[in-house]
C-alpha atoms as a PDB file:
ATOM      1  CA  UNK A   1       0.000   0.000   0.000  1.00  0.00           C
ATOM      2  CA  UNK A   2       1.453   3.934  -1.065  1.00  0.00           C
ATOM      3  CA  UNK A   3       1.759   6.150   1.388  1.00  0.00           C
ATOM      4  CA  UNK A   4      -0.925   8.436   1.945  1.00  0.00           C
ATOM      5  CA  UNK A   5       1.643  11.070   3.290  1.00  0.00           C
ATOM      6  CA  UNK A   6       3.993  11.137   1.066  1.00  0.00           C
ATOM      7  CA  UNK A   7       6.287  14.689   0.047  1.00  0.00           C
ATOM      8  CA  UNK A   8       4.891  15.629  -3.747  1.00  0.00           C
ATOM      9  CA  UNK A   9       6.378  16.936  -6.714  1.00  0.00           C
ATOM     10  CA  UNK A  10       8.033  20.216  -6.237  1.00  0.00           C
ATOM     11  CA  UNK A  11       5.674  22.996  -5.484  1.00  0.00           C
ATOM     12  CA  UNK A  12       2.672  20.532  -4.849  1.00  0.00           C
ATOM     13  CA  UNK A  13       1.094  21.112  -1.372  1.00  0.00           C
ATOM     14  CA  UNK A  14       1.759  18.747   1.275  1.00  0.00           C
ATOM     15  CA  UNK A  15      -1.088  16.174   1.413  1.00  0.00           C
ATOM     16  CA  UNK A  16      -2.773  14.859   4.402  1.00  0.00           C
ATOM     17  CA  UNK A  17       0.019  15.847   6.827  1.00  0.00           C
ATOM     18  CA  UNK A  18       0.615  14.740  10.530  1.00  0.00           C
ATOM     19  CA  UNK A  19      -0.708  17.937  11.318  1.00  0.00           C
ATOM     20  CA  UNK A  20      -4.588  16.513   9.493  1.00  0.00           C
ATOM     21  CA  UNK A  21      -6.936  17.144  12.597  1.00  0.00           C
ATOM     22  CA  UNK A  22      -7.595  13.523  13.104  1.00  0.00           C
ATOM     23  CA  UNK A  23      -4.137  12.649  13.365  1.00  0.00           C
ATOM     24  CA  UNK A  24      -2.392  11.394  17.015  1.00  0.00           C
ATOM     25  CA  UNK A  25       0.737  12.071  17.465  1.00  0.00           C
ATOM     26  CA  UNK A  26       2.478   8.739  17.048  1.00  0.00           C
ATOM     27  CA  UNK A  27      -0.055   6.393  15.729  1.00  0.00           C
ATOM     28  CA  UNK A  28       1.181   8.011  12.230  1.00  0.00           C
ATOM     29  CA  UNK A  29       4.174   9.128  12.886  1.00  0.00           C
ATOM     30  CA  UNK A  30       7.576   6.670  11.726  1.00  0.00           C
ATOM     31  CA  UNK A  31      10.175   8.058  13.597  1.00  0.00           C
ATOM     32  CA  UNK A  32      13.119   6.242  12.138  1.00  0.00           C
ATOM     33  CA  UNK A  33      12.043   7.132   8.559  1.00  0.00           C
ATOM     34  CA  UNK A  34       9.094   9.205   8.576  1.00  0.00           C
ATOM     35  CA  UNK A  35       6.542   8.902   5.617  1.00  0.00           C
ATOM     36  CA  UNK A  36       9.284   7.104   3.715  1.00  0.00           C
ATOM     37  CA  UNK A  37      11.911  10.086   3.432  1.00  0.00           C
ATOM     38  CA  UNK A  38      15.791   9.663   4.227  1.00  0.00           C
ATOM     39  CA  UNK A  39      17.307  11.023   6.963  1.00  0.00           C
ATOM     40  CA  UNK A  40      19.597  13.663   5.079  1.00  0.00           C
ATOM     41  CA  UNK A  41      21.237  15.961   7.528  1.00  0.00           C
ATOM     42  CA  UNK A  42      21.833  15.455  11.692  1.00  0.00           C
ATOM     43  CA  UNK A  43      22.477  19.108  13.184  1.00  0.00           C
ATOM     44  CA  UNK A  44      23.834  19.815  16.274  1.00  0.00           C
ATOM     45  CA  UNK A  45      24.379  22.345  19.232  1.00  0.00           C
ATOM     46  CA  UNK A  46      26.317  25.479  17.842  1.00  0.00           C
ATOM     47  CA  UNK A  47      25.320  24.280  14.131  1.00  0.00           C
ATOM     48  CA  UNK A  48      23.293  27.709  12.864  1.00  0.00           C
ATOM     49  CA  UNK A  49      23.165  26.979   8.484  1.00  0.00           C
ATOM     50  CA  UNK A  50      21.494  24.748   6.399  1.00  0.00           C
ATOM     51  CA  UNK A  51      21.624  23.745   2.890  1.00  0.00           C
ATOM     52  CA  UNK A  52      18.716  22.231   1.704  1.00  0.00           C
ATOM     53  CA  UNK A  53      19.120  21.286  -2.328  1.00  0.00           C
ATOM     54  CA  UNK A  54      17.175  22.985  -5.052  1.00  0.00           C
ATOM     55  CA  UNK A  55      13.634  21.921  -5.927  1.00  0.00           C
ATOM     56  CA  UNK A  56      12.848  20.910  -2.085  1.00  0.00           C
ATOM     57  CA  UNK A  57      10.888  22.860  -0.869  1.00  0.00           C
ATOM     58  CA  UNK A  58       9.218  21.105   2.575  1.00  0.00           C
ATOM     59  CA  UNK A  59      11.543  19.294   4.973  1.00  0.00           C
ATOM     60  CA  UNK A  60      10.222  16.842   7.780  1.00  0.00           C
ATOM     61  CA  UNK A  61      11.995  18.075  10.845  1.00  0.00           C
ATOM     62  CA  UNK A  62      12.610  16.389  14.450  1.00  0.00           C
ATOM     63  CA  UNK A  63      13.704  18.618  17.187  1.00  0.00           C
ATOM     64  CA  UNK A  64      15.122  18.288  20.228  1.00  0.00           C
ATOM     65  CA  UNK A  65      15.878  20.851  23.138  1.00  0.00           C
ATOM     66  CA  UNK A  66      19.047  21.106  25.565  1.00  0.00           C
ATOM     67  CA  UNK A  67      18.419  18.747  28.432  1.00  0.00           C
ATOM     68  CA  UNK A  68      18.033  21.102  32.098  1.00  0.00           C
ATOM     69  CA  UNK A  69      21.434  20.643  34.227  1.00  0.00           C
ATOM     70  CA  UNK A  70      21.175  18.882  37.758  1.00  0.00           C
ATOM     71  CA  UNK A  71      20.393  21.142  40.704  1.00  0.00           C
ATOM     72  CA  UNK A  72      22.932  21.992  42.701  1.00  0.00           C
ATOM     73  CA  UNK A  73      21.712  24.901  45.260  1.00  0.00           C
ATOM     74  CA  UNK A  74      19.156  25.178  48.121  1.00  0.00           C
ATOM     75  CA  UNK A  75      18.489  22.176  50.644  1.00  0.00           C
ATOM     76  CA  UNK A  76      15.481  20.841  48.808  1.00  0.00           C
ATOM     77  CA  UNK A  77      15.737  21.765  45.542  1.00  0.00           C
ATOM     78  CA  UNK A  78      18.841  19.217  44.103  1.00  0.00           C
ATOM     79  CA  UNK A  79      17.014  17.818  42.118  1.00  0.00           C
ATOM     80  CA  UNK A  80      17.671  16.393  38.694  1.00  0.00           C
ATOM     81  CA  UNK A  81      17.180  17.926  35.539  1.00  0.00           C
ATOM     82  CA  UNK A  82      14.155  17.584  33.173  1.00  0.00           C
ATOM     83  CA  UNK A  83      14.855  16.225  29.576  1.00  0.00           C
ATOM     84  CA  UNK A  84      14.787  18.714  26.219  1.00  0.00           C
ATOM     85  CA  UNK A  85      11.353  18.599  24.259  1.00  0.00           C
ATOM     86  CA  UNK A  86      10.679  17.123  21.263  1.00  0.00           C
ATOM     87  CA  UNK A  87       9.230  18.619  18.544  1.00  0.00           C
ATOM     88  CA  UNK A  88       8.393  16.850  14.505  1.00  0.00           C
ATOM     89  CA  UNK A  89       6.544  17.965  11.401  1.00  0.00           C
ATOM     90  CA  UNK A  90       6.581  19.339   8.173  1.00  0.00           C
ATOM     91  CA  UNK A  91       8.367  22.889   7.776  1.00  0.00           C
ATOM     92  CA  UNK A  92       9.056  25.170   4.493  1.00  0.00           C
ATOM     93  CA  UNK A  93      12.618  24.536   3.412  1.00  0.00           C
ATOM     94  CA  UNK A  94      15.109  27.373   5.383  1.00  0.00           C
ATOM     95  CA  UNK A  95      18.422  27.810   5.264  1.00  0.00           C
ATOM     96  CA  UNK A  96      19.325  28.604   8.891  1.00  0.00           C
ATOM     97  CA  UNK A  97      18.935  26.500  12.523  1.00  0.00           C
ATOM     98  CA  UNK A  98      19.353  27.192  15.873  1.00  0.00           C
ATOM     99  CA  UNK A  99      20.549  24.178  17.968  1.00  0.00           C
ATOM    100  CA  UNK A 100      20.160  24.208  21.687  1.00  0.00           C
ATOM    101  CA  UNK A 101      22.989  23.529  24.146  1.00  0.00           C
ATOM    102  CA  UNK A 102      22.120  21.781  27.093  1.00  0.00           C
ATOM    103  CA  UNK A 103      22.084  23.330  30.421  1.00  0.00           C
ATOM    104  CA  UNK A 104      25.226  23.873  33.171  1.00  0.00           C
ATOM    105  CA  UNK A 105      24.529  23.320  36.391  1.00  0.00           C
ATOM    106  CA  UNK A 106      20.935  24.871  37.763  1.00  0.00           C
ATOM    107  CA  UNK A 107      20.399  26.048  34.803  1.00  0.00           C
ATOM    108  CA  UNK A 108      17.680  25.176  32.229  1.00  0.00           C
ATOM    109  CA  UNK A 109      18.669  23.752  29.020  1.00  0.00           C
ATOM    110  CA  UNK A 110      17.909  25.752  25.905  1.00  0.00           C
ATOM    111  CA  UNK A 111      15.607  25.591  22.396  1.00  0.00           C
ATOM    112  CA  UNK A 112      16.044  23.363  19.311  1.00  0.00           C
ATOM    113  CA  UNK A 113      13.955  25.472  15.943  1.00  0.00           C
ATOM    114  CA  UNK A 114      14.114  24.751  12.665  1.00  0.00           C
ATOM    115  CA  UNK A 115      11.563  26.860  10.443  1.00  0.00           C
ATOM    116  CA  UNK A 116       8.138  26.314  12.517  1.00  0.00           C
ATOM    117  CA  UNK A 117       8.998  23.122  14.227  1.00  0.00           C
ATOM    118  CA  UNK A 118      10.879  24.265  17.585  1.00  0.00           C
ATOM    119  CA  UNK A 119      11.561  21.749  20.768  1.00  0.00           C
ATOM    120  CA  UNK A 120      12.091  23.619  24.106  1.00  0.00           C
ATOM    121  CA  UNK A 121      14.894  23.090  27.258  1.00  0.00           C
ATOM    122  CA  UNK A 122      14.232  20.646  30.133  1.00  0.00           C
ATOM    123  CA  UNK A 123      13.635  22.905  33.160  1.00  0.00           C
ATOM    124  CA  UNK A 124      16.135  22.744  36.564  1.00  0.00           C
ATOM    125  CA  UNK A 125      16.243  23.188  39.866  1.00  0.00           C
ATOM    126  CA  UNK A 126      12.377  22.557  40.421  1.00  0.00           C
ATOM    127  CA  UNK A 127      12.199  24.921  37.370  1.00  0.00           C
ATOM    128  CA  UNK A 128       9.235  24.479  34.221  1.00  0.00           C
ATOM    129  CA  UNK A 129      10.128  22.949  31.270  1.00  0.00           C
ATOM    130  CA  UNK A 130       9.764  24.709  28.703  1.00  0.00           C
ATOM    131  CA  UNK A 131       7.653  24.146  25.110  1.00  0.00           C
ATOM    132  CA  UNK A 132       7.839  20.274  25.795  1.00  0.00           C
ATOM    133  CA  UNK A 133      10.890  19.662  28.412  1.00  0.00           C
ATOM    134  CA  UNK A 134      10.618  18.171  31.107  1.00  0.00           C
ATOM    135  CA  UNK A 135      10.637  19.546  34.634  1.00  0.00           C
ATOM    136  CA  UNK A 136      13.112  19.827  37.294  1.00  0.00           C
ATOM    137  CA  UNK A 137      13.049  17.525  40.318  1.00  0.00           C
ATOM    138  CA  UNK A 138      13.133  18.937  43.729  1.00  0.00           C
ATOM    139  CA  UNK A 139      11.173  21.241  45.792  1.00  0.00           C
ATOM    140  CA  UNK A 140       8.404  20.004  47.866  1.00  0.00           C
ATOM    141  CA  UNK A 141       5.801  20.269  45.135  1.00  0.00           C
ATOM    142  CA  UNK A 142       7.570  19.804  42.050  1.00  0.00           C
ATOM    143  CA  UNK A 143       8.120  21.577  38.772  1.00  0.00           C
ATOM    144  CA  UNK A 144       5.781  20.721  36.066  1.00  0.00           C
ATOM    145  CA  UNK A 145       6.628  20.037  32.457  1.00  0.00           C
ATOM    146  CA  UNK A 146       5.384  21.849  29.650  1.00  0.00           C
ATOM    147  CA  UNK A 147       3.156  21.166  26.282  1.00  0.00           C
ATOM    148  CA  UNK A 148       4.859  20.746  23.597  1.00  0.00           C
ATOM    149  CA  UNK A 149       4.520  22.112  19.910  1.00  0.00           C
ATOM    150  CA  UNK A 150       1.671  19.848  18.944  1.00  0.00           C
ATOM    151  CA  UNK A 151      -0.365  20.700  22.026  1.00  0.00           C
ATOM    152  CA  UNK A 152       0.161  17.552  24.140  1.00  0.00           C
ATOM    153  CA  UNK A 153      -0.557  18.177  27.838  1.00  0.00           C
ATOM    154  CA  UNK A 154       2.048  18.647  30.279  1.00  0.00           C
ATOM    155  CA  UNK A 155       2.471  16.632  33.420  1.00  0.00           C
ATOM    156  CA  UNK A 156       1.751  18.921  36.640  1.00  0.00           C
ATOM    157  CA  UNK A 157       3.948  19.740  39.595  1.00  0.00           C
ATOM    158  CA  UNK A 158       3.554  16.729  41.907  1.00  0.00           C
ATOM    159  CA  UNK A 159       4.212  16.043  45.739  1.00  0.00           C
ATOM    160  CA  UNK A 160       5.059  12.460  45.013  1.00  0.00           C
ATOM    161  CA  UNK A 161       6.509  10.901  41.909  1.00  0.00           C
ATOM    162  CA  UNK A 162       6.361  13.188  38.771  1.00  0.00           C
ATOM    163  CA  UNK A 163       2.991  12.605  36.199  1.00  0.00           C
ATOM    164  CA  UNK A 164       3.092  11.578  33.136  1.00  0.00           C
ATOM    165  CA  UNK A 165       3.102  14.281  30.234  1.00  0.00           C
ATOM    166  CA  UNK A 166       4.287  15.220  26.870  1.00  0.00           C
ATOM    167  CA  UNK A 167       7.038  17.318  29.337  1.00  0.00           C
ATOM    168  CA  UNK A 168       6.549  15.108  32.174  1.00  0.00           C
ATOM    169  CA  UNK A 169       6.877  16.680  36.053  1.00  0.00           C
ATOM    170  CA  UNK A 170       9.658  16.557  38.348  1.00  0.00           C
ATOM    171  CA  UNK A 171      10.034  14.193  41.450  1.00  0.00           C
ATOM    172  CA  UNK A 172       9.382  16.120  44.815  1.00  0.00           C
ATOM    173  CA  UNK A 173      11.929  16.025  47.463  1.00  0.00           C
ATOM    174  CA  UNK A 174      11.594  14.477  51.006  1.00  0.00           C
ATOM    175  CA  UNK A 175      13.263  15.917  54.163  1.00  0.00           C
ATOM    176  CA  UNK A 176      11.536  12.411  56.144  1.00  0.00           C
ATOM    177  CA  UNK A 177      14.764  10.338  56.831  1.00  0.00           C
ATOM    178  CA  UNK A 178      15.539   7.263  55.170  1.00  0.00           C
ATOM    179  CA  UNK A 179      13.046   7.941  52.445  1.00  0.00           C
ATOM    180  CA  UNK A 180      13.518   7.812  48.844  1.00  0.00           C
ATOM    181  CA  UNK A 181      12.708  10.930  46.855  1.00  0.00           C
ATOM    182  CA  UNK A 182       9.531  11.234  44.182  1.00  0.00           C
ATOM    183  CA  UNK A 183      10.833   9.649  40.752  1.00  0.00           C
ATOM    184  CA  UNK A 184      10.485  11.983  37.460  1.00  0.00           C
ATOM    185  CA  UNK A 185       7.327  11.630  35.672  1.00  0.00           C
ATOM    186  CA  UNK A 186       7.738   9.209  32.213  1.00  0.00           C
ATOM    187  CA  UNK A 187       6.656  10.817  29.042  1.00  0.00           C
ATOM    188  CA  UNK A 188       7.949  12.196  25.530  1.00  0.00           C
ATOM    189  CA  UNK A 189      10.602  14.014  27.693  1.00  0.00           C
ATOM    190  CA  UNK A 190      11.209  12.703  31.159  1.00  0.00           C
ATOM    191  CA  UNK A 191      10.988  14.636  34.486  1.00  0.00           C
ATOM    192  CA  UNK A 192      13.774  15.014  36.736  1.00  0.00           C
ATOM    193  CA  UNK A 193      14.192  12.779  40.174  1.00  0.00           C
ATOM    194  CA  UNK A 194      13.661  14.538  42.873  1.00  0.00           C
ATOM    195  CA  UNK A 195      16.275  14.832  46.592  1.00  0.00           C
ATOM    196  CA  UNK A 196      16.130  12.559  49.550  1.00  0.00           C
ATOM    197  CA  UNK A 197      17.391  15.225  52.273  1.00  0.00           C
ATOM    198  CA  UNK A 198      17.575  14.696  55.531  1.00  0.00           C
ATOM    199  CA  UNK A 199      19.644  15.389  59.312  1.00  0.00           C
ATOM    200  CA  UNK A 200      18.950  11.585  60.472  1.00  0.00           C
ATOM    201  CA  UNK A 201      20.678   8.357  59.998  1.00  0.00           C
ATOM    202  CA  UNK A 202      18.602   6.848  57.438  1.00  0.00           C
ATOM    203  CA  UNK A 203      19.838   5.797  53.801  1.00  0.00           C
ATOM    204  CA  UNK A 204      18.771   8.815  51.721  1.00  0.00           C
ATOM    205  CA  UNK A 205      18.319   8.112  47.905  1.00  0.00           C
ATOM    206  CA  UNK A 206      17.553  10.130  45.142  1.00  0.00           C
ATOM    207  CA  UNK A 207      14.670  10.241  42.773  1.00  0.00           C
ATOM    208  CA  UNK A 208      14.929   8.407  39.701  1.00  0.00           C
ATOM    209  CA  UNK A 209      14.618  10.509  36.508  1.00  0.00           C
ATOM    210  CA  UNK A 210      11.425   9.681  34.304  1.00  0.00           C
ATOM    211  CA  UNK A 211      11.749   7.748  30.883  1.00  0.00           C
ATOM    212  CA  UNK A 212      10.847   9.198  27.614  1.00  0.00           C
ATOM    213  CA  UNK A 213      12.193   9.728  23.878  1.00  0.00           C
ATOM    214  CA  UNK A 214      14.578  11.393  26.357  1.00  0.00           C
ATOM    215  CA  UNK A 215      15.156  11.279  30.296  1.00  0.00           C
ATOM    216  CA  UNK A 216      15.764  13.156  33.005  1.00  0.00           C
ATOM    217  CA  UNK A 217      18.188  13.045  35.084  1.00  0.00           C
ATOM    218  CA  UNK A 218      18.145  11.672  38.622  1.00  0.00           C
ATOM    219  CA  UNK A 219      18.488  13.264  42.074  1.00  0.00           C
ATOM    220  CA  UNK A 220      20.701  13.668  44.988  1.00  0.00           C
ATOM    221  CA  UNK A 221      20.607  11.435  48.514  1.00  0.00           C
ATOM    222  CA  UNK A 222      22.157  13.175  51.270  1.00  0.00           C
ATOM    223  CA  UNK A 223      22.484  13.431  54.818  1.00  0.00           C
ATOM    224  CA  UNK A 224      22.983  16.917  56.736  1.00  0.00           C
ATOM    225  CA  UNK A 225      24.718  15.374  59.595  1.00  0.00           C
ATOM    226  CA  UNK A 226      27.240  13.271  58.133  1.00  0.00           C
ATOM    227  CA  UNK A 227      26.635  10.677  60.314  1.00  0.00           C
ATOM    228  CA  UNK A 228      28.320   7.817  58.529  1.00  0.00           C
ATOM    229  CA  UNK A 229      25.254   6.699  56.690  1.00  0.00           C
ATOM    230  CA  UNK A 230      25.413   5.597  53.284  1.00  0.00           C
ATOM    231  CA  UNK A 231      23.885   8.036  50.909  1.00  0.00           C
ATOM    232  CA  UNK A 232      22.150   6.934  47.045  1.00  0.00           C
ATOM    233  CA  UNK A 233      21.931   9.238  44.060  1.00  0.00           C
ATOM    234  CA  UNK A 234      19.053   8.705  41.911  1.00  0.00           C
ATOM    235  CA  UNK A 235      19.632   6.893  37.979  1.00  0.00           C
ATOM    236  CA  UNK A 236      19.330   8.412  35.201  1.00  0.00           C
ATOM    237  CA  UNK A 237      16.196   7.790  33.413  1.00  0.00           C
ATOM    238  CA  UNK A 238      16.147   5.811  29.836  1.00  0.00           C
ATOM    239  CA  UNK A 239      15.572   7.173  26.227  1.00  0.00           C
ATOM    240  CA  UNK A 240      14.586   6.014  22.739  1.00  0.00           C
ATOM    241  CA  UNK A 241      17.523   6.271  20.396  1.00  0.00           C
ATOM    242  CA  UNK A 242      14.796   7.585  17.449  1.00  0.00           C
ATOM    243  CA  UNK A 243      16.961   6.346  14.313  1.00  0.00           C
ATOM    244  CA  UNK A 244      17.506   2.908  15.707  1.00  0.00           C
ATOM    245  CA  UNK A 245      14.290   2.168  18.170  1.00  0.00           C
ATOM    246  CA  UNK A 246      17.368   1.061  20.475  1.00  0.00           C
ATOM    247  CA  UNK A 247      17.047   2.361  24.485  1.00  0.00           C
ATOM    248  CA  UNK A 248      19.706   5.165  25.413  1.00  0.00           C
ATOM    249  CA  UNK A 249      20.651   4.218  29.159  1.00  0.00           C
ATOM    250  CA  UNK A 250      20.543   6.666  32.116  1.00  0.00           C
ATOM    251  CA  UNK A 251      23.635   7.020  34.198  1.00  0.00           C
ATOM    252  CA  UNK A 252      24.040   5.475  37.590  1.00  0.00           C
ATOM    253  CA  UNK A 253      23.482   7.422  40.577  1.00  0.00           C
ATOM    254  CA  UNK A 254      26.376   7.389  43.205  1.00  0.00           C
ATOM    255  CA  UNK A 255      26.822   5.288  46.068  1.00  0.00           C
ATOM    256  CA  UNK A 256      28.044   7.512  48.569  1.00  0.00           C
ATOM    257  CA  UNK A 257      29.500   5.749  51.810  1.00  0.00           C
ATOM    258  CA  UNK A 258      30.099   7.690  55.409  1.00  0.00           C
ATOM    259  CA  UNK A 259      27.988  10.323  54.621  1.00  0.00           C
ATOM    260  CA  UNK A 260      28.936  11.364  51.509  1.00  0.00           C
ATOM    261  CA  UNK A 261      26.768  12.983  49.129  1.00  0.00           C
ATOM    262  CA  UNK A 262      24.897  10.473  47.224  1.00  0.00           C
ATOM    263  CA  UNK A 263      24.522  11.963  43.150  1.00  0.00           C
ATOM    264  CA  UNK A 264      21.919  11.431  40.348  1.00  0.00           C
ATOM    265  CA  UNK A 265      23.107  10.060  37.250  1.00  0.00           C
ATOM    266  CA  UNK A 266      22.528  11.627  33.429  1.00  0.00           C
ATOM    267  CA  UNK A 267      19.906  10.786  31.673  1.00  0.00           C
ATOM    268  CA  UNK A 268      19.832   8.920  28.329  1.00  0.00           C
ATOM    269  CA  UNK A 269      19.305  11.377  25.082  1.00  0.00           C
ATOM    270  CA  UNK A 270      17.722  10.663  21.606  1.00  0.00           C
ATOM    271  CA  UNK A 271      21.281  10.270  20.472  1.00  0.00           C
ATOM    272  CA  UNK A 272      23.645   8.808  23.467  1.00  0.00           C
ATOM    273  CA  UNK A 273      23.509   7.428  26.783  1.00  0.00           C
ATOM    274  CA  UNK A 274      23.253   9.381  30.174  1.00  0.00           C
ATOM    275  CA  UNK A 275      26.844   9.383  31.860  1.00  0.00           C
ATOM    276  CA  UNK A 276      27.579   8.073  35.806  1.00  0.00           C
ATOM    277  CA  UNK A 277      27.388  10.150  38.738  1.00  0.00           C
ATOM    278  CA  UNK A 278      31.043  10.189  40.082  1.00  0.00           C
ATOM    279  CA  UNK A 279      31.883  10.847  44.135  1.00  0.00           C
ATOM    280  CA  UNK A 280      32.208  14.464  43.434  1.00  0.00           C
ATOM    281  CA  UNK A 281      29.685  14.977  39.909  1.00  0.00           C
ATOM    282  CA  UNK A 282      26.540  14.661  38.677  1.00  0.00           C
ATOM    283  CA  UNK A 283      26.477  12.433  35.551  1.00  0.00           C
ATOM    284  CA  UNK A 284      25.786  14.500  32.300  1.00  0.00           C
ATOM    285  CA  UNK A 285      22.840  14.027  29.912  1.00  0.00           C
ATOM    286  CA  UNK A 286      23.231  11.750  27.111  1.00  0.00           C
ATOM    287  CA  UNK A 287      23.535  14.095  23.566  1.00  0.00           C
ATOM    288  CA  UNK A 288      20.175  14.818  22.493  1.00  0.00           C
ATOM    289  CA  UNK A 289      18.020  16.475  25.058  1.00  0.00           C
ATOM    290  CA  UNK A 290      19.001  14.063  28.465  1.00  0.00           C
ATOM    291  CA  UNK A 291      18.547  15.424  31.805  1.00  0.00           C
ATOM    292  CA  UNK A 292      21.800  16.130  33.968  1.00  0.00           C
ATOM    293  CA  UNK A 293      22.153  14.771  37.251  1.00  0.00           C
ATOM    294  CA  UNK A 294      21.831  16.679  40.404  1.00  0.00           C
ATOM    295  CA  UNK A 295      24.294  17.357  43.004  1.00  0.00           C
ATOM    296  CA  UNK A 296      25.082  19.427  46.281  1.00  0.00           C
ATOM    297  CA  UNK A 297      26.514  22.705  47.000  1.00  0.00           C
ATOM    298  CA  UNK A 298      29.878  20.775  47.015  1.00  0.00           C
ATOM    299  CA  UNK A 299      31.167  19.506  43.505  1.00  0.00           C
ATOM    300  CA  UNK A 300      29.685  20.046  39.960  1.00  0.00           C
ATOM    301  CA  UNK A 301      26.027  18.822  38.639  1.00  0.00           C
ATOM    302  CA  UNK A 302      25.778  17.200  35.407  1.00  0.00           C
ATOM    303  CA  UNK A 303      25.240  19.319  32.791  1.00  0.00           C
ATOM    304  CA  UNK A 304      21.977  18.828  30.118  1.00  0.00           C
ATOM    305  CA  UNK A 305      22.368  16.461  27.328  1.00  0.00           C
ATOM    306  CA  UNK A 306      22.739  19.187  23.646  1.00  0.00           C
ATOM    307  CA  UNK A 307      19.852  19.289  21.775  1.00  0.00           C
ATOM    308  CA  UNK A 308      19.799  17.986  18.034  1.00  0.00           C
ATOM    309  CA  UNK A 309      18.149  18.343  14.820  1.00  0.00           C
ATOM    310  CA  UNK A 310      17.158  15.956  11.993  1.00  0.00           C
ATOM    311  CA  UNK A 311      15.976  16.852   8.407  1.00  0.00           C
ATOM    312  CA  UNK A 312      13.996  14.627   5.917  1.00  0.00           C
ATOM    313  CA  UNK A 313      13.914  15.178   2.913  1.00  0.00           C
END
């Protein structure tokens, strides 16, 4: 059977579109090669020109945002960060980009655009995502995600694991000791874990990030006292590696003995797995939109996986 989608002759009108008002999002949607078209060009973070060849005139697009960095100040609000948007569709041929890096630490990661089609930053720090990222973890409520370019609804702010969303929520934190923190909501971009904090003796362990096309990243374990206790970062959450339908892994959260800060783990990207949380880092996002890992006031979070950009053509 044809394809009912399929890119016409030069200067024919696109026909019957993913953006038809009976469409759903993925139901019609082939990621790896979508309505039959080649993947032609990969862009990346800094990449600002395009060269599309003559006679095409509509490009299908897939956009990805910065992945938020890990939090890394304020006693409840370590938590990891959210995952870049994603954003696909037809677009008129341009010849210019913008890219989005991912963010440093606390900071939200930034916007993928290509003509109309534009993917927003995972949020930080119990920050919003933005256009489709995912939220930070942390904070007692957490930080919402946002909807993305086609309109799919966001997960809200939770005060237990993150909900489910096209930008999925953070995880909250918990100050109760020996708990483990809210996990980030799952979705097409994953919320960030949220902290275990605490000034008993318990095990304190991070919040998970949430799975999506990309995750988040996960949050910090700790213990104010430094009593000795063993402390648990929260994993990275996984990702969809959209060319190959293969899963992008989050980083491991670290195992913090005697006290020791306990850090969340990158989260896996469109295009590359989430790194491991280290005894003094937070793992970094995988390349393509993953969540960084959180840490504490001491040592460096993980910074948000950079955004990407594929044409079709």
């Amino acid at each position: 059977m044809s394809n009912p989608a399929r890119r016409g002759s030069t200067g024919e009108p696109v026909r019957n579109s993913m953006q038809g008002g009976n469409y759903t999002p993925f139901s019609n949607t082939h990621f790896i090669l979508p309505y039959g078209l080649r993947l032609q060009q990969t862009k990346n973070a800094g990449d600002t020109s395009v060269t599309i060849p003559a006679g095409i005139t509509f490009v299908y697009a897939i956009a990805v945002g910065g992945g938020g960095g890990g939090g890394i100040s304020g006693l409840i609000n370590n938590g990891g960060g959210g995952a870049g948007g994603v954003a696909w569709g037809w677009t008129i041929a341009t010849s210019s980009c913008i890219v989005g890096t991912g963010g440093a630490s606390a900071t939200s990661g930034n916007y993928t655009r290509y003509g109309n089609v534009i993917a927003g930053g995972g949020g930080t720090n119990a920050s919003v995502g933005l256009l489709g990222g995912g939220g930070g973890g942390g904070n007692t409520t957490s930080a919402s995600g946002s909807t993305n370019y086609w309109g799919i609804p966001n997960g809200a702010g939770s005060s237990g694991n993150g909900n489910t969303g096209s930008g999925a929520s953070g995880g909250f934190t918990t100050t109760t000791n020996g708990n483990t923190a809210g996990a980030g909501g799952n979705g097409i971009s994953g919320g960030g874990g949220g902290q275990s904090y605490s000034s008993g003796t318990g095990v304190n362990t991070g919040g998970a990030g949430g799975n999506g096309l990309a995750g988040g990243g996960g949050g910090t374990g700790f213990n104010s006292t430094g009593t000795g206790t063993p402390n648990v970062g929260g994993n990275g959450g996984n990702g969809i590696n959209i060319l190959t339908n293969a899963t992008t892994t989050g980083g491991n959260g670290f195992f913090a003995a005697s006290g020791a800060i306990g850090r969340g783990g990158g989260g896996g990207g469109i295009a590359g797995n989430g790194n491991p949380a280290t005894s003094t880092n937070g793992g970094a996002g995988g390349i393509g939109g993953g969540g960084g890992g959180a840490t504490n006031n001491a040592g460096a979070a993980g910074v948000g996986g950079a955004g990407i950009l594929y044409l079709f053509y």
